[in-house]
Protein backbone atom coordinates (compact mmCIF):
# COMPACT_ATOMS: atom_id res chain seq x y z
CA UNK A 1 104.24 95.56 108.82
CA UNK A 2 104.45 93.17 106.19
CA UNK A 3 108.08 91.73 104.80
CA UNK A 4 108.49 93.18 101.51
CA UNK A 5 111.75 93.11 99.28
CA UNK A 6 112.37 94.87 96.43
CA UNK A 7 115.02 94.29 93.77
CA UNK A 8 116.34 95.09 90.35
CA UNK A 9 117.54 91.46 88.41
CA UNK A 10 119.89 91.27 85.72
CA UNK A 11 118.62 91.65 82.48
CA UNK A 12 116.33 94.72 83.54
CA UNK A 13 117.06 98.54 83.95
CA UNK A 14 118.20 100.34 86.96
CA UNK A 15 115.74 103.13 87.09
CA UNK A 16 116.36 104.62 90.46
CA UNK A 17 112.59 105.61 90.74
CA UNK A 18 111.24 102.24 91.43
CA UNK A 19 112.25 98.52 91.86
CA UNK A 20 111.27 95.99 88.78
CA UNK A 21 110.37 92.77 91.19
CA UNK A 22 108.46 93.27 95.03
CA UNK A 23 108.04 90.05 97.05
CA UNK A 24 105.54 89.93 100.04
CA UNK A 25 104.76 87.68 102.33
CA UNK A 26 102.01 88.90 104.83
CA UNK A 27 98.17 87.85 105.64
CA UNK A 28 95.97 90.90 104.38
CA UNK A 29 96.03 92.00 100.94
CA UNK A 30 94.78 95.72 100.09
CA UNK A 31 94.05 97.37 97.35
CA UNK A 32 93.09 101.31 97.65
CA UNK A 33 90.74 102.77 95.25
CA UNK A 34 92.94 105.54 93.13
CA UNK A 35 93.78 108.38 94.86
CA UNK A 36 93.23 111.90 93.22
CA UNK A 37 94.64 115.06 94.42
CA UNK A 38 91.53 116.03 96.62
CA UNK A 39 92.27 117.19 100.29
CA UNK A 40 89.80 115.26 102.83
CA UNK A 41 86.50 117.27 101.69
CA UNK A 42 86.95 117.10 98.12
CA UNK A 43 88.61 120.43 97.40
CA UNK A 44 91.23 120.26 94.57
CA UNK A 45 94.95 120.60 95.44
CA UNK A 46 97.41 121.72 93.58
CA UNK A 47 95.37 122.69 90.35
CA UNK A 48 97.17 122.65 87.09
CA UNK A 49 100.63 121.50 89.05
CA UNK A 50 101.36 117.97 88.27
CA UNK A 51 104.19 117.68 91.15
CA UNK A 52 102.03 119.17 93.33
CA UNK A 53 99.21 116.59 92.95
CA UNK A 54 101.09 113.65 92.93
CA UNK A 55 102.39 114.75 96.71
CA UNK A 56 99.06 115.41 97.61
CA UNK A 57 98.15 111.66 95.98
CA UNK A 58 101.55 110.34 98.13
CA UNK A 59 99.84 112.01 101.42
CA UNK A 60 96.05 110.07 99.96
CA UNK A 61 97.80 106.79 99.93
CA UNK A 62 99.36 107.17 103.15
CA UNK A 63 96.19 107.96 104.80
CA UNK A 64 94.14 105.34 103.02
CA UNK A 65 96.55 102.28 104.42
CA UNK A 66 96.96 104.31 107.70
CA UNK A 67 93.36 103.73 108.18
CA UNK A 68 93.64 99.98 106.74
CA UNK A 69 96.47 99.56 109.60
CA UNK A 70 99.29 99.91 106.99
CA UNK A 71 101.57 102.18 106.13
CA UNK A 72 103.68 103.33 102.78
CA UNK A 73 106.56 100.94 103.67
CA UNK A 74 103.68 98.27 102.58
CA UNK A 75 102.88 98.88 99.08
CA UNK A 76 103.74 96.14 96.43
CA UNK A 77 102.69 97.60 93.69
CA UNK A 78 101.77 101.12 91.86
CA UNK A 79 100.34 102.74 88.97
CA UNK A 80 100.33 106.16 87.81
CA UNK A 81 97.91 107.48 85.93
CA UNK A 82 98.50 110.64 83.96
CA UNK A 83 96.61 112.89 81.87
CA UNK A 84 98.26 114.16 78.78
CA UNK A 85 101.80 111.76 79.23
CA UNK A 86 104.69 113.23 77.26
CA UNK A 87 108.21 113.06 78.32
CA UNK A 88 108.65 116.81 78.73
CA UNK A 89 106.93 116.13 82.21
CA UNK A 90 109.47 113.68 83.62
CA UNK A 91 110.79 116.62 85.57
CA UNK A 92 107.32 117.14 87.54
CA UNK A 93 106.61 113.41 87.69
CA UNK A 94 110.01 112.76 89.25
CA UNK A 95 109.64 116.47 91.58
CA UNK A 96 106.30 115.19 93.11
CA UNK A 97 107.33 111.39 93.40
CA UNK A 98 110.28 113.14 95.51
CA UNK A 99 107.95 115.26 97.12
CA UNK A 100 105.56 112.70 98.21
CA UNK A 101 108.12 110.57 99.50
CA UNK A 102 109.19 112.85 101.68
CA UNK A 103 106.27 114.13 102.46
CA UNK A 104 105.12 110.61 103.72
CA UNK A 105 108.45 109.51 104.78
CA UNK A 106 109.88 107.09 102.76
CA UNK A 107 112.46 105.87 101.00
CA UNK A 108 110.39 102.76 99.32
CA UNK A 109 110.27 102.47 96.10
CA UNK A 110 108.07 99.71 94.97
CA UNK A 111 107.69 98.22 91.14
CA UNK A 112 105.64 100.82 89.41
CA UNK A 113 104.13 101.81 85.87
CA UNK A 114 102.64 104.87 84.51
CA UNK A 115 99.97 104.71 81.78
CA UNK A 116 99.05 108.03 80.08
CA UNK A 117 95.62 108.81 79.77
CA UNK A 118 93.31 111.09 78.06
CA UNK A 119 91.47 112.55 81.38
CA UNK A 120 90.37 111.27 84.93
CA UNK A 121 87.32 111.65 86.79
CA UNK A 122 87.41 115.20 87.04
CA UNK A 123 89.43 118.19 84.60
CA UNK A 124 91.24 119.10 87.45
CA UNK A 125 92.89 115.49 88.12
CA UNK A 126 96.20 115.42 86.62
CA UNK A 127 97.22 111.96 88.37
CA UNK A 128 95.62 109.02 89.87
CA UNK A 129 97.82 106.89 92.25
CA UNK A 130 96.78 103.32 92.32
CA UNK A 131 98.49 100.75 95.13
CA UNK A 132 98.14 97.16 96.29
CA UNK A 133 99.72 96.87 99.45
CA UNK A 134 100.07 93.79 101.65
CA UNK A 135 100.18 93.54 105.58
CA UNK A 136 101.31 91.60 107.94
């Protein structure tokens, strides 16, 4: 596992959901492809449930750096993508992030942004999960 350490600085909110600054030191960097709310042949999960997809994304990232010889604890960096962004679905967002967390086991909560978006690849995709991890 890489060394990674998150912090909040002075000058910037406290969010609680995620860390404004990650510093990594390690010798591989990876970047996943976005990871959609597909199980591993493709099927659709959690259809119309935006807390339900981003666990399912949480559980996509975790297998994609699993297989890269990393694990959640070594992501740097993430971006949400979400269809449709209004704040009446901070509850969700927040729910599934929570979700997914535990779902993966951790407690790591890297620098992240959201960017709302008009659709993804397919109508079903609520959320796209985006990382850059780095490992030892």
């Amino acid at each position: 596992m890489s060394e990674i350490t998150t912090y909040d600085v002075p000058g910037l909110p406290v969010t609680g959901l995620y860390h404004q600054v990650s510093v990594a030191t390690g010798s591989r960097l990876v970047s996943l492809a976005g990871q959609v709310s597909q199980d591993a042949d493709g099927t659709p999960v959690g259809v119309g449930d935006l807390a339900a997809q981003i666990e399912q994304c949480y559980a996509n990232v975790a297998t994609a750096l699993a297989g890269a010889g990393g694990s959640i604890e070594d992501v740097v960096d993430l971006t949400a993508y979400v269809v449709d962004w209004s704040a009446d679905k901070v509850p969700a967002l927040v729910e599934g992030m929570a979700r997914g967390a535990a779902r993966v086991g951790t407690t790591h909560t890297p620098p992240a942004t959201l960017i709302g978006v008009a659709s993804l690849f397919t109508p079903e995709q609520l959320v796209e999960l985006k990382v850059t991890a780095v490992l030892a």
